[in-house]
N, C-alpha and C. Protein backbone atom coordinates (compact mmCIF):
# COMPACT_ATOMS: atom_id res chain seq x y z
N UNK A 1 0.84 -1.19 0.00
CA UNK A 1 0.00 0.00 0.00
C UNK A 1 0.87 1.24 0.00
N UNK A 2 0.64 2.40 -1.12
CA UNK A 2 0.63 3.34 -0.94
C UNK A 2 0.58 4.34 0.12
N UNK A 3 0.94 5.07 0.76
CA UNK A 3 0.69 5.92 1.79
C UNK A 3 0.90 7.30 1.22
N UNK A 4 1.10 7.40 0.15
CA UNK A 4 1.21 8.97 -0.56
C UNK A 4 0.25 9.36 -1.27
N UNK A 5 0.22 9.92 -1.70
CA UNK A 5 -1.24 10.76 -2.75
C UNK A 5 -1.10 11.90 -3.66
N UNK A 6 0.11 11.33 -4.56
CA UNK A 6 0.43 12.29 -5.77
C UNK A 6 -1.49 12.51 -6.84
N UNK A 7 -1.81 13.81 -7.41
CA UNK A 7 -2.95 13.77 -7.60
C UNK A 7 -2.41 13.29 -9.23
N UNK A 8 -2.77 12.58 -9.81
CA UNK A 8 -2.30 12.13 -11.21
C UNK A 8 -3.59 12.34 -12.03
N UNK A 9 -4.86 13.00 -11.70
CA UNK A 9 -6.16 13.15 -12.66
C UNK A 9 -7.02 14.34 -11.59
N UNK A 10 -6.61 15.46 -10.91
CA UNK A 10 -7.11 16.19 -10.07
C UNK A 10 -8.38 16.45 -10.95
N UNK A 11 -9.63 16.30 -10.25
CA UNK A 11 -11.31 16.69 -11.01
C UNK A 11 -11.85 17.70 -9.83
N UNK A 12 -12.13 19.03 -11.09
CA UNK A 12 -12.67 19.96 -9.89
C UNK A 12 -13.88 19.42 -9.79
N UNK A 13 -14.65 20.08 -8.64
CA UNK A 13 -16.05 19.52 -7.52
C UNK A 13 -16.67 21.09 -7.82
N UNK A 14 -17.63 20.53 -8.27
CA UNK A 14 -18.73 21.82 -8.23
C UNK A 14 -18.86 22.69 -7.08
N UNK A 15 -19.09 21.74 -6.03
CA UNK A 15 -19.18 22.56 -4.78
C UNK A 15 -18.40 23.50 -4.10
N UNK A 16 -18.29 24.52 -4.25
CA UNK A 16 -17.04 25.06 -3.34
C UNK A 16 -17.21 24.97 -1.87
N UNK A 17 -16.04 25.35 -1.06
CA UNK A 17 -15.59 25.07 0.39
C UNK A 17 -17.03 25.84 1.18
N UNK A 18 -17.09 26.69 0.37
CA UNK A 18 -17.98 27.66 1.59
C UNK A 18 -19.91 27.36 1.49
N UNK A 19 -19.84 26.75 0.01
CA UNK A 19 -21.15 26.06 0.56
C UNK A 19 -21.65 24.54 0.78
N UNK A 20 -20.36 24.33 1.49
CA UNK A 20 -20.69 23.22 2.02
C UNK A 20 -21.48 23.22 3.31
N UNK A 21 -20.78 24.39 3.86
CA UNK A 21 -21.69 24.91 5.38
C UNK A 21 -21.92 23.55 6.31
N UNK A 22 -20.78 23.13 6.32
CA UNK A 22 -21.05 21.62 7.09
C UNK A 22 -20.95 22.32 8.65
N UNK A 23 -21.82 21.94 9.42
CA UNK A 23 -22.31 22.51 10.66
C UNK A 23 -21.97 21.71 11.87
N UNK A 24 -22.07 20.49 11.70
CA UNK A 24 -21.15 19.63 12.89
C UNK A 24 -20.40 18.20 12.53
N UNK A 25 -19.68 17.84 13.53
CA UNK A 25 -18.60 16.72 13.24
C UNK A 25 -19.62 15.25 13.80
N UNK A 26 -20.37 14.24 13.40
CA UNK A 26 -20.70 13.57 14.02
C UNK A 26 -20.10 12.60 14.54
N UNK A 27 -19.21 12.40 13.59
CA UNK A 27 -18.54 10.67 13.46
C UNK A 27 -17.48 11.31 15.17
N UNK A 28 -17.94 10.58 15.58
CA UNK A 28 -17.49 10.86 17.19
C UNK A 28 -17.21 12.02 17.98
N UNK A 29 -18.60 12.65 17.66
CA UNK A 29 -18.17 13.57 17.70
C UNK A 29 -19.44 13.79 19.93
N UNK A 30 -19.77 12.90 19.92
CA UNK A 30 -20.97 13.01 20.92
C UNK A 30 -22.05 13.32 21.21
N UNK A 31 -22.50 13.72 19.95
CA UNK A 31 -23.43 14.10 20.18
C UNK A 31 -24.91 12.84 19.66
N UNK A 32 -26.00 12.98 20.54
CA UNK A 32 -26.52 11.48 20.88
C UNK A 32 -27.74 11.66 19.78
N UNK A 33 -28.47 12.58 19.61
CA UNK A 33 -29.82 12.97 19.52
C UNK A 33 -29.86 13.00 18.03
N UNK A 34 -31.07 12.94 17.52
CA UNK A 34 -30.58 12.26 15.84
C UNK A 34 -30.86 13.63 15.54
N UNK A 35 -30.34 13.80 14.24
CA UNK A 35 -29.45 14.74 13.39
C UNK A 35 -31.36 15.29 12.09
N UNK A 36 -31.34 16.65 12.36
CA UNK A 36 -33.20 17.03 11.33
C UNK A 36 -32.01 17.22 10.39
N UNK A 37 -33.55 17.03 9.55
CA UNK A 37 -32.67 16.73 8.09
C UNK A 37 -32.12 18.48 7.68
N UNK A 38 -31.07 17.98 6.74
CA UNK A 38 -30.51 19.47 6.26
C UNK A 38 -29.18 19.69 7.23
N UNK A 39 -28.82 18.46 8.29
CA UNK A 39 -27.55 19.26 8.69
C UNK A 39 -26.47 18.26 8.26
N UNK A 40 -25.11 18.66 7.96
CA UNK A 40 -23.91 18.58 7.36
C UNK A 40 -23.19 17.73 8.54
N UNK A 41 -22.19 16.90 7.87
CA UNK A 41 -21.22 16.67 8.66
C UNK A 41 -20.23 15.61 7.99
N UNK A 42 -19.12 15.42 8.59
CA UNK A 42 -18.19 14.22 8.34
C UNK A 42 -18.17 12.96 8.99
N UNK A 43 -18.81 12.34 7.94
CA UNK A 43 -18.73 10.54 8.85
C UNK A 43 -17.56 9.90 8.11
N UNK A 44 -16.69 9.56 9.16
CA UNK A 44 -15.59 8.73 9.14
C UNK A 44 -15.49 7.48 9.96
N UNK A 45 -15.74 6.18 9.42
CA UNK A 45 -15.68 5.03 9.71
C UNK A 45 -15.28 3.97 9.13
N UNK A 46 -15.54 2.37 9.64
CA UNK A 46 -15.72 1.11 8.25
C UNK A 46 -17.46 1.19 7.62
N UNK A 47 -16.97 0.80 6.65
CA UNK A 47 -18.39 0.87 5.92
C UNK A 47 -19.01 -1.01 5.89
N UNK A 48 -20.06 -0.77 5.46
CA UNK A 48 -21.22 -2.08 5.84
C UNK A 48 -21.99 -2.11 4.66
N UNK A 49 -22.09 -3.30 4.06
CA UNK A 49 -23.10 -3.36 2.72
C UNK A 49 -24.25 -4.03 3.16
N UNK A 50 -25.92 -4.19 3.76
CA UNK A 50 -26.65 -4.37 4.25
C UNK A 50 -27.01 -5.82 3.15
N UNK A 51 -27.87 -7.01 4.01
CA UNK A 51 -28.63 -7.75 3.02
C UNK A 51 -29.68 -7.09 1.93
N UNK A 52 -29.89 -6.18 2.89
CA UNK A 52 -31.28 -5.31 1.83
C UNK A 52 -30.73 -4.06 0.75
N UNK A 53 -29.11 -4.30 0.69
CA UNK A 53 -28.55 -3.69 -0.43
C UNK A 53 -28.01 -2.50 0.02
N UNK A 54 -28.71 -1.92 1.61
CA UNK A 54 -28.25 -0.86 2.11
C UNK A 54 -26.79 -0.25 2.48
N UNK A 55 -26.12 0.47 2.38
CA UNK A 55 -24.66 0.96 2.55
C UNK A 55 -24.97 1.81 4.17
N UNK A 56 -23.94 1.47 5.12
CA UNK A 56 -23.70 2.22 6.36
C UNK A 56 -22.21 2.43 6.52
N UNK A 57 -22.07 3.49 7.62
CA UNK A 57 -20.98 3.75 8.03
C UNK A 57 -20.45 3.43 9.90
N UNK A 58 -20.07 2.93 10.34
CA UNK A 58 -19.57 2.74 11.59
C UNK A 58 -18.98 3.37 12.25
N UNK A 59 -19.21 4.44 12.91
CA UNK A 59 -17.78 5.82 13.02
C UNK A 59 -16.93 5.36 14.08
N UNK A 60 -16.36 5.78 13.57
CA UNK A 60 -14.45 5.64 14.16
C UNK A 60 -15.08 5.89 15.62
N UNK A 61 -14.45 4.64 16.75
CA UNK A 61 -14.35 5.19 18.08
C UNK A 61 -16.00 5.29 18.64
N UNK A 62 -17.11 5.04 18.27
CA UNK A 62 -18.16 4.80 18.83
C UNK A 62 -18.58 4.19 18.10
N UNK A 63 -19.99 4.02 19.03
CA UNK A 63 -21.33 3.12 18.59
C UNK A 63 -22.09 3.35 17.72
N UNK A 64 -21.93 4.36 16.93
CA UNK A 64 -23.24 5.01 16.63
C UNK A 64 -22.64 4.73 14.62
N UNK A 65 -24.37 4.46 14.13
CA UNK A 65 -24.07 3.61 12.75
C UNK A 65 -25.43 4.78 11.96
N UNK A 66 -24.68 4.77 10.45
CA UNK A 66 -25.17 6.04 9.80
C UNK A 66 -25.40 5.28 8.80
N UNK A 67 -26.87 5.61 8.34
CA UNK A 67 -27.16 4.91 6.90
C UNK A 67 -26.63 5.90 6.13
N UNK A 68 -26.03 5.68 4.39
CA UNK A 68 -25.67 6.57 3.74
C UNK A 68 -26.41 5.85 2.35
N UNK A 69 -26.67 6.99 1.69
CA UNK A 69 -27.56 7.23 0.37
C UNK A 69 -26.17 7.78 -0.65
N UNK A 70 -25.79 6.95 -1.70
CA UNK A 70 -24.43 7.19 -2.38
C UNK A 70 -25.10 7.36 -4.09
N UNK A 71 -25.99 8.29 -4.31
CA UNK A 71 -26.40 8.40 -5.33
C UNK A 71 -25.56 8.24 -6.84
N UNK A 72 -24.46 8.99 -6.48
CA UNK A 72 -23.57 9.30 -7.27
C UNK A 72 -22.59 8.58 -7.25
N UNK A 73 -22.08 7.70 -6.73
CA UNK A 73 -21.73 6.52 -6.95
C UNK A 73 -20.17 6.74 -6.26
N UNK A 74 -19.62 7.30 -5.19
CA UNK A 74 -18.49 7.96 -4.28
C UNK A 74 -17.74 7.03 -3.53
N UNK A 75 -18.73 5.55 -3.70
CA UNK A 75 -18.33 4.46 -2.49
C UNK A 75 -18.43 3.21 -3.36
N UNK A 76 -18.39 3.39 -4.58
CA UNK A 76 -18.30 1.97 -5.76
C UNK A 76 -17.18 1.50 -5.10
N UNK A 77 -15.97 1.95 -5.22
CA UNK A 77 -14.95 1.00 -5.53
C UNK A 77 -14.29 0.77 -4.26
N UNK A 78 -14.71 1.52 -2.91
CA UNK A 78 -14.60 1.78 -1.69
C UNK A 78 -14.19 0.22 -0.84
N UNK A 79 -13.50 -0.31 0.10
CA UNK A 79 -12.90 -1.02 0.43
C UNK A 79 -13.68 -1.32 2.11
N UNK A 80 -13.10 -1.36 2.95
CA UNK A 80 -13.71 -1.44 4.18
C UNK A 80 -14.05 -0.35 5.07
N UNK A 81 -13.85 0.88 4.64
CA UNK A 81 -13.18 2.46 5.10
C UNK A 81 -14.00 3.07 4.42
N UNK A 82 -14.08 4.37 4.59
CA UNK A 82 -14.51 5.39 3.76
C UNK A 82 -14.88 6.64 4.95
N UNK A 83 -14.61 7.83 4.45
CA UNK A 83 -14.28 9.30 4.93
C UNK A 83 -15.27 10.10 3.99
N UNK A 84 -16.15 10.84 4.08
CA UNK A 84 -17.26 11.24 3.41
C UNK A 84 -17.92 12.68 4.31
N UNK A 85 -18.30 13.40 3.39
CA UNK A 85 -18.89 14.71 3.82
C UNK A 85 -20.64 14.13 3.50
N UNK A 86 -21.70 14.22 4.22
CA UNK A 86 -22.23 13.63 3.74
C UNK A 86 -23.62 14.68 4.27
N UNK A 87 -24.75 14.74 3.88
CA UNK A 87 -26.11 15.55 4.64
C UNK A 87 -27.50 14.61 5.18
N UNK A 88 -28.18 14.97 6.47
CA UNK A 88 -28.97 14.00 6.26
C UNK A 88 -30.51 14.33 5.57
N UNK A 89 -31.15 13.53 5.49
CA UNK A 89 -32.32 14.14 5.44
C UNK A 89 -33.41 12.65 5.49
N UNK A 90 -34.21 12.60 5.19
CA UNK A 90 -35.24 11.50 5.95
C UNK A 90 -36.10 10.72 4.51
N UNK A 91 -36.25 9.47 4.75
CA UNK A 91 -36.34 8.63 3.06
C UNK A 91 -37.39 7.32 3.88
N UNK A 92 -38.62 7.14 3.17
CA UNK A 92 -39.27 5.85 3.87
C UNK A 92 -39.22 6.48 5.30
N UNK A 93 -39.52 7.60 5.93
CA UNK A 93 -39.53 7.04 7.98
C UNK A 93 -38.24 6.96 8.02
N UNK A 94 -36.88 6.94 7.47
CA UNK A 94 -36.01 6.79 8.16
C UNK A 94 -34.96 8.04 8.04
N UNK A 95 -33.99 8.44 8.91
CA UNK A 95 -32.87 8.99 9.03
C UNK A 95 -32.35 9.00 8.21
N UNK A 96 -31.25 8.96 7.01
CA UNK A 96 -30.06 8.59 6.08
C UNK A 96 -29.58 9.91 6.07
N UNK A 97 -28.10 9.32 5.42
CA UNK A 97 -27.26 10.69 4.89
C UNK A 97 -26.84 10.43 3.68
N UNK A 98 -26.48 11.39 2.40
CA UNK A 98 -26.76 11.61 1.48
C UNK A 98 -25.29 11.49 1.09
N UNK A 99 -24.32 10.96 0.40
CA UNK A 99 -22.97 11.56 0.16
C UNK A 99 -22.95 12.56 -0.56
N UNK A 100 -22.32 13.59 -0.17
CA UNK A 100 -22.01 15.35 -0.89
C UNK A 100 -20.41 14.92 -1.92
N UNK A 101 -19.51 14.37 -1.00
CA UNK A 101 -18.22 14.40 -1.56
C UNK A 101 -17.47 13.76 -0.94
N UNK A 102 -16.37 13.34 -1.47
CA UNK A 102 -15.43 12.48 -0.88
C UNK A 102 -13.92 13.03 0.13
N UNK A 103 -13.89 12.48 0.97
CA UNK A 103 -12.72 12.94 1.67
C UNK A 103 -11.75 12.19 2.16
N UNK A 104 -11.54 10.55 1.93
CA UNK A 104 -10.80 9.95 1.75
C UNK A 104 -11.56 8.32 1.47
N UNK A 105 -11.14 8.02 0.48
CA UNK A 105 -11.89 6.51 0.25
C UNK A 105 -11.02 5.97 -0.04
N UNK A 106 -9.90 4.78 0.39
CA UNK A 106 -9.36 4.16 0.20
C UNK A 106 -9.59 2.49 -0.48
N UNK A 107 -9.29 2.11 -1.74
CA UNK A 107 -9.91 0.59 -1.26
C UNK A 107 -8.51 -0.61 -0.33
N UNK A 108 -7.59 -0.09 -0.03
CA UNK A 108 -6.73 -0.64 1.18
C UNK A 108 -6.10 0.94 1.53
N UNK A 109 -5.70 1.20 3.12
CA UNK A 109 -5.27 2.21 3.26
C UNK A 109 -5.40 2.40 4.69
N UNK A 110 -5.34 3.79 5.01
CA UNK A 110 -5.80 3.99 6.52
C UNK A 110 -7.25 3.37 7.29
N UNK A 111 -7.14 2.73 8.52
CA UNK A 111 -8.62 2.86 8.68
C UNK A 111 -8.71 3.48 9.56
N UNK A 112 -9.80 2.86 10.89
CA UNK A 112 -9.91 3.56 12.25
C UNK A 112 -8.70 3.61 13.16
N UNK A 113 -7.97 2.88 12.72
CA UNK A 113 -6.95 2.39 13.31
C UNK A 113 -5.80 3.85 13.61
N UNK A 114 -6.12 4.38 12.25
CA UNK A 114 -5.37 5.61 12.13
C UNK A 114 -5.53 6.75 13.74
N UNK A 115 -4.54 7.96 13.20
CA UNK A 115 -4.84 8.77 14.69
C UNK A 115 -5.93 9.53 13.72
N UNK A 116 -7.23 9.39 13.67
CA UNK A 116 -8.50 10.55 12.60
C UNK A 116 -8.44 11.45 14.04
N UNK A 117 -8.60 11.38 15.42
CA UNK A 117 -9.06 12.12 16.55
C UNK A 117 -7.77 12.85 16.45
N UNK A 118 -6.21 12.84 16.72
CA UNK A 118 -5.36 13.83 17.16
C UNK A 118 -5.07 14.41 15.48
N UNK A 119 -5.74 14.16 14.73
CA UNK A 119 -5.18 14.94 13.14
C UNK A 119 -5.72 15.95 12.40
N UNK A 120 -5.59 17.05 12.13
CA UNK A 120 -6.21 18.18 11.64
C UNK A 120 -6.51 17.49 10.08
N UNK A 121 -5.33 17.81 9.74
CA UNK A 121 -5.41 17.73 8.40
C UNK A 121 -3.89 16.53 8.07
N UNK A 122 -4.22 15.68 6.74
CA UNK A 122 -3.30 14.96 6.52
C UNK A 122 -3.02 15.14 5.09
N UNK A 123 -1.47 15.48 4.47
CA UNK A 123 -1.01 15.50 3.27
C UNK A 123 0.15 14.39 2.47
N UNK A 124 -0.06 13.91 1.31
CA UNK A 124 1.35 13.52 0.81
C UNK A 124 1.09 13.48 -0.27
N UNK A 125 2.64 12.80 -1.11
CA UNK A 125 2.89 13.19 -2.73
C UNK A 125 3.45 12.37 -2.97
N UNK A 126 3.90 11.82 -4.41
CA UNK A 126 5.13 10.87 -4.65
C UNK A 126 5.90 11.81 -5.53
N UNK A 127 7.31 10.94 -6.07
CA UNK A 127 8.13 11.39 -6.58
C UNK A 127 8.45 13.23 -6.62
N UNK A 128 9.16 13.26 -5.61
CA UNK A 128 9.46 12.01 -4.63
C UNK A 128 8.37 12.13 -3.18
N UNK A 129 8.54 11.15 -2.61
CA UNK A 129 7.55 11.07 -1.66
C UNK A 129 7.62 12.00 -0.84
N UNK A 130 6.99 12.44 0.13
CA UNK A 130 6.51 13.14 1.03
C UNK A 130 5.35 13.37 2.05
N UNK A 131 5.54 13.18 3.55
CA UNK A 131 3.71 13.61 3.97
C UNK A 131 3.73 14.36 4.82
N UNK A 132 3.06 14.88 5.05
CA UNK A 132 3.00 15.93 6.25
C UNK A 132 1.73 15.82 7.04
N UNK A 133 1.44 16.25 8.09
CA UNK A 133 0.30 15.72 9.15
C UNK A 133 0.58 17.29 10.02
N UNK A 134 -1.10 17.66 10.20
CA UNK A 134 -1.31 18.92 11.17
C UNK A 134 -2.32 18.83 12.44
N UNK A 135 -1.24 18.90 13.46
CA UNK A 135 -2.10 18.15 14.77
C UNK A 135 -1.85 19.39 15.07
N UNK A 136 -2.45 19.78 16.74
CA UNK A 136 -1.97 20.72 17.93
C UNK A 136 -1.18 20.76 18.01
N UNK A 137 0.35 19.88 17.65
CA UNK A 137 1.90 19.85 18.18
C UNK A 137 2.15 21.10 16.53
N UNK A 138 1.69 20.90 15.58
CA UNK A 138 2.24 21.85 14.41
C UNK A 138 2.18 20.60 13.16
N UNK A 139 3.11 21.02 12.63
CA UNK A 139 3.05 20.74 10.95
C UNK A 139 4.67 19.49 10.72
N UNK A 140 3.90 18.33 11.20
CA UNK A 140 4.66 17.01 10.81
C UNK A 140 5.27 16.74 9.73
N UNK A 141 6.98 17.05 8.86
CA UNK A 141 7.29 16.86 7.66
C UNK A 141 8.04 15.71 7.98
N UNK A 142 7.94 15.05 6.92
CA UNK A 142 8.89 13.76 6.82
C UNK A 142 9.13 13.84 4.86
N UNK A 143 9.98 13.71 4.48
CA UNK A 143 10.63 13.37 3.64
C UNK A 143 12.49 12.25 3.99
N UNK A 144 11.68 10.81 2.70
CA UNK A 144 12.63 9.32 3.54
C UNK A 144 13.81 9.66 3.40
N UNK A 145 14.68 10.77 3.05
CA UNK A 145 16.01 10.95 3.14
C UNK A 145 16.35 12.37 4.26
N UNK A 146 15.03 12.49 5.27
CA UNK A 146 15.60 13.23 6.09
C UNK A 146 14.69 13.06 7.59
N UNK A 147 15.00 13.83 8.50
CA UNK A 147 14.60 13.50 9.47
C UNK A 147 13.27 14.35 9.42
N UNK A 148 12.35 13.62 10.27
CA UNK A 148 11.12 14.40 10.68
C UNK A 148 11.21 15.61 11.36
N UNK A 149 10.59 16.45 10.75
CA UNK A 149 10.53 17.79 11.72
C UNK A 149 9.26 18.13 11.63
N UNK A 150 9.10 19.39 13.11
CA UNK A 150 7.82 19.59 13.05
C UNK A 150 7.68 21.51 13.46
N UNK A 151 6.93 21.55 12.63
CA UNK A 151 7.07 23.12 12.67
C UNK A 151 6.00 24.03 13.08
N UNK A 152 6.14 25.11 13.93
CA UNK A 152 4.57 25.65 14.18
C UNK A 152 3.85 26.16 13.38
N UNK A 153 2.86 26.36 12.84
CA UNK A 153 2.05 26.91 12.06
C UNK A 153 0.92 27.45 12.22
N UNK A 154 0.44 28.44 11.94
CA UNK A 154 -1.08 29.01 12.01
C UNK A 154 -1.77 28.79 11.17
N UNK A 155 -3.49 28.93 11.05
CA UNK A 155 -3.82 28.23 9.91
C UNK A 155 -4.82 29.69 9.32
N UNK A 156 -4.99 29.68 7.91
CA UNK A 156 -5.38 30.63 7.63
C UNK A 156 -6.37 30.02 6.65
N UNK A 157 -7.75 30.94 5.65
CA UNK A 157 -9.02 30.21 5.16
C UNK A 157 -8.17 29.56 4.03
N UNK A 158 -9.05 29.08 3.46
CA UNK A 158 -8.72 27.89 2.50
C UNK A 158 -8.87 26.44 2.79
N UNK A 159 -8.72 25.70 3.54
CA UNK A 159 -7.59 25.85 4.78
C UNK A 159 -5.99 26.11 4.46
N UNK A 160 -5.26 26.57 4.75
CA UNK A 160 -4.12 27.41 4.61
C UNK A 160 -3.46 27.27 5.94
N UNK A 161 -2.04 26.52 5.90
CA UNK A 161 -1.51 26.34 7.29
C UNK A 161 0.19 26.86 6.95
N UNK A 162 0.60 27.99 7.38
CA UNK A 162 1.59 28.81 7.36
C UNK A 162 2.95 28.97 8.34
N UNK A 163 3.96 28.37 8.40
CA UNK A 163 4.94 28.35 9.52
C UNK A 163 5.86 28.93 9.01
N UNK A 164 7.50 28.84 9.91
CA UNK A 164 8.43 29.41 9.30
C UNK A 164 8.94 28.66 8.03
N UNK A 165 9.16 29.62 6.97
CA UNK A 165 9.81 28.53 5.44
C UNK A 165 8.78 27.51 5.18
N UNK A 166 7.31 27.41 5.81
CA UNK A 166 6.60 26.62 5.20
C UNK A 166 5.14 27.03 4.65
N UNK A 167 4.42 26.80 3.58
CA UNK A 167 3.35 26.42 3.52
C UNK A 167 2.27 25.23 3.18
N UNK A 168 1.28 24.89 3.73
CA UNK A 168 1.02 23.81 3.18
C UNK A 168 -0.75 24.24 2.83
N UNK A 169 -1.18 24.06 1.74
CA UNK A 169 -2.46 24.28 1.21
C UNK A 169 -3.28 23.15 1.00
N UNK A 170 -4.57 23.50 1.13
CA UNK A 170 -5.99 22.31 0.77
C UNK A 170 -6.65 23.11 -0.49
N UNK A 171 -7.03 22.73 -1.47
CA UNK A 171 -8.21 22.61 -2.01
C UNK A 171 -8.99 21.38 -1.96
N UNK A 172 -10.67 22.07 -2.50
CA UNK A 172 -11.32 20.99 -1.98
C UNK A 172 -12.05 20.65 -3.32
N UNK A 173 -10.81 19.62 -4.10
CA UNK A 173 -11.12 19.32 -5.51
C UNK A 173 -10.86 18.01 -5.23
N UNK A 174 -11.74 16.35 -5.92
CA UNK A 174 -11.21 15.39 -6.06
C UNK A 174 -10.05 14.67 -6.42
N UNK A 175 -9.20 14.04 -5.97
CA UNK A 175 -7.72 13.86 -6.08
C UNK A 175 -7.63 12.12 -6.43
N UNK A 176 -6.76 11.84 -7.02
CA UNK A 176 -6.56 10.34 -7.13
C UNK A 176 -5.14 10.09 -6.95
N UNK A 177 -4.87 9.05 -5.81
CA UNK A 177 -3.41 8.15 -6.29
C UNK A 177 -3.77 7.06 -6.70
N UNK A 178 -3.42 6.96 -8.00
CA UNK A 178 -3.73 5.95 -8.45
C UNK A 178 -2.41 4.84 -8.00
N UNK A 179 -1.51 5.14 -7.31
CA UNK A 179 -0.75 3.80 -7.09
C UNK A 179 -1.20 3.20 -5.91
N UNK A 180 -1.74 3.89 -5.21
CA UNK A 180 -2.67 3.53 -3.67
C UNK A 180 -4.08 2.95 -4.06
N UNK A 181 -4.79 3.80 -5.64
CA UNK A 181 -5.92 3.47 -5.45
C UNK A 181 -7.10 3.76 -4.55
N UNK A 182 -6.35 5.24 -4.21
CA UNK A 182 -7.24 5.83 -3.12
C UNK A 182 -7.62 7.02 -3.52
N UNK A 183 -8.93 7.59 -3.82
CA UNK A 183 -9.91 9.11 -3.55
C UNK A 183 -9.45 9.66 -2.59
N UNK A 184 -9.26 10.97 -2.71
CA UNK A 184 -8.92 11.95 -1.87
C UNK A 184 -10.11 13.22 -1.96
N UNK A 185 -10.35 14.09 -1.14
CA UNK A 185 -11.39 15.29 -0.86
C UNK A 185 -10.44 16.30 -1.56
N UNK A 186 -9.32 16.01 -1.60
CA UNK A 186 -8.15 17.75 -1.29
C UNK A 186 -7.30 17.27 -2.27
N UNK A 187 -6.98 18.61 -3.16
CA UNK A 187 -5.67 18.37 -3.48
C UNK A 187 -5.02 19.43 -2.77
N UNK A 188 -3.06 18.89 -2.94
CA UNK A 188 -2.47 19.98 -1.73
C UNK A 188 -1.16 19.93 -2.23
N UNK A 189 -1.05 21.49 -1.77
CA UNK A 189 0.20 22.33 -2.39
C UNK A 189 1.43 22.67 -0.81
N UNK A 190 2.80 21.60 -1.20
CA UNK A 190 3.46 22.13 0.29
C UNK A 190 4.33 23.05 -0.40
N UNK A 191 4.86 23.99 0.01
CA UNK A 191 5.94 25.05 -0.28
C UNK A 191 6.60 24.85 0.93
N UNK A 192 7.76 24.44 0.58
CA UNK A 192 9.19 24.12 1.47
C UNK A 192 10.24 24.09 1.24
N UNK A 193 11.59 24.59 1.49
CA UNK A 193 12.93 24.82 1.38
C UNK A 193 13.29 25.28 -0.40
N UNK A 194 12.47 25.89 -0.49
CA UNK A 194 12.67 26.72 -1.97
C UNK A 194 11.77 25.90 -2.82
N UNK A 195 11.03 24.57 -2.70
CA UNK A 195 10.83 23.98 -3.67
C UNK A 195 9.19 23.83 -3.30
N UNK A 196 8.32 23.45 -4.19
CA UNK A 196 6.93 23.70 -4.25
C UNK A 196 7.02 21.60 -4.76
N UNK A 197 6.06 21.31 -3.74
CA UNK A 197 5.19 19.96 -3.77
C UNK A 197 3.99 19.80 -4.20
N UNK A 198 3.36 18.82 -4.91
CA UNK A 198 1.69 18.62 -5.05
C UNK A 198 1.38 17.34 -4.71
N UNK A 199 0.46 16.87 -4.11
CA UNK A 199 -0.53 15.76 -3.55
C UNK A 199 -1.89 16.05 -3.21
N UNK A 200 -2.03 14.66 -2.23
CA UNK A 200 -3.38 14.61 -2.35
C UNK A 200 -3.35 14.90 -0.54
N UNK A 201 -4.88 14.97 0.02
CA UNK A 201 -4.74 14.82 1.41
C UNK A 201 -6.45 14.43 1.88
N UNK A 202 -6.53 14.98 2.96
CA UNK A 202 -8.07 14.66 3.70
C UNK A 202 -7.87 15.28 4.68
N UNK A 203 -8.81 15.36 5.39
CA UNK A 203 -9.33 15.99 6.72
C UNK A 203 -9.65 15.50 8.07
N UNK A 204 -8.84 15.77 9.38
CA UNK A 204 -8.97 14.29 10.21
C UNK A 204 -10.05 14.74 11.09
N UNK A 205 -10.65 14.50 12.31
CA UNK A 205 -11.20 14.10 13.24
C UNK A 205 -11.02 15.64 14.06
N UNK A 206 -10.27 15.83 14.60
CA UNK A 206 -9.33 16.46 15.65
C UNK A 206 -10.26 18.28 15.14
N UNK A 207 -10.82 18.52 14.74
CA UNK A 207 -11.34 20.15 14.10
C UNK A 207 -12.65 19.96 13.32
N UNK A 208 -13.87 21.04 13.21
CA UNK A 208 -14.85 21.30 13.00
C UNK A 208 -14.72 20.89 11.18
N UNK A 209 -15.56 20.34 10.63
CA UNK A 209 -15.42 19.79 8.74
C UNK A 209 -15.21 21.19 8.44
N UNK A 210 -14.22 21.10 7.30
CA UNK A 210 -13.91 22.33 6.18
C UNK A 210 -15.36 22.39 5.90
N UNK A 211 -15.55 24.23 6.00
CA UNK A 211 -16.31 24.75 5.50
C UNK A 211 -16.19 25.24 3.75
């Protein structure tokens, strides 16, 4: 498996960042009381193919299980995982959520297993490789011919995360590595030590869904 996410076919998304207006984090996020239709959020879990044909999500770190409605077809090729911006609204008497867009679908790759709770945002690229990871500690670089460093950063809209000698950028356009075989939400631009990077990334757990 891949762990990088050079974008090799970047497809812009109709939607832009700001009307997504995603309003809360559910996928563990605690809150108990079911969700009126029309509100936004990120479910990140393993996914479930029902006898009755139905698709769910399992969120990372709790109990709590989300029917999802994949009209557009975001979770075809989708593996045991899947990371999704998704809306609910109510079908037959029941609850469901709608997929809006993708934010990481792997068909092998990270799962729950991952840190989704301590991670802001997660980036990488190939050739040559690279990833970077944005927790509370700052801005995680690793490139395999040097040592990890980690740098402070502030984050600015876009999302836009800015330190010394660094930047690292999100758009929120569909991304593919195709050597991973993994969908990405983001493509992403690092600017570091004179030289400019491109990949793919997603959005972790740890902060309110890109607006």
């Amino acid at each position: 498996m891949s762990a990088s996410g050079m974008p090799t076919r970047p497809i812009p998304f109709a939607w832009s960042a700001s009307s997504l207006l995603i309003l809360l984090l559910l996928a563990g996020c605690g809150r108990a009381e079911t969700p009126t239709a029309g509100e936004r959020a990120l479910l990140t879990g393993t996914l479930e193919r029902g006898t009755e044909g139905g698709l769910y999500v399992h969120s990372c770190g709790s109990d709590r299980t989300y029917r999802l409605v994949d009209e557009e077809g975001y979770l075809e090729k989708a593996g045991a995982f899947a990371s999704v911006y998704a809306i609910s609204s109510e079908r037959d008497g029941r609850q469901v959520w709608q997929v809006l867009r993708v934010n990481y679908v792997p068909v092998e790759g990270f799962g729950c297993n991952y840190d989704w709770r301590g991670t802001l945002w997660r980036a990488a690229g190939n050739e040559p490789f690279w990833a970077a990871r944005v927790s509370e500690d700052g801005l995680s670089l690793q490139f395999p011919d040097r040592d990890m460093v980690v740098i402070p950063v502030t984050k600015a809209q876009g999302p836009v995360f800015r330190g010394e000698g660094v930047t690292l950028s999100f758009s929120n356009r569909t991304c593919v590595d195709t050597m991973a075989d993994t969908d990405f939400g983001w493509v992403t631009t690092l600017e570091w030590g004179g030289r400019s990077y491109r990949g793919c990334g997603f959005q972790g757990m740890a902060e309110q869904p890109a607006r």
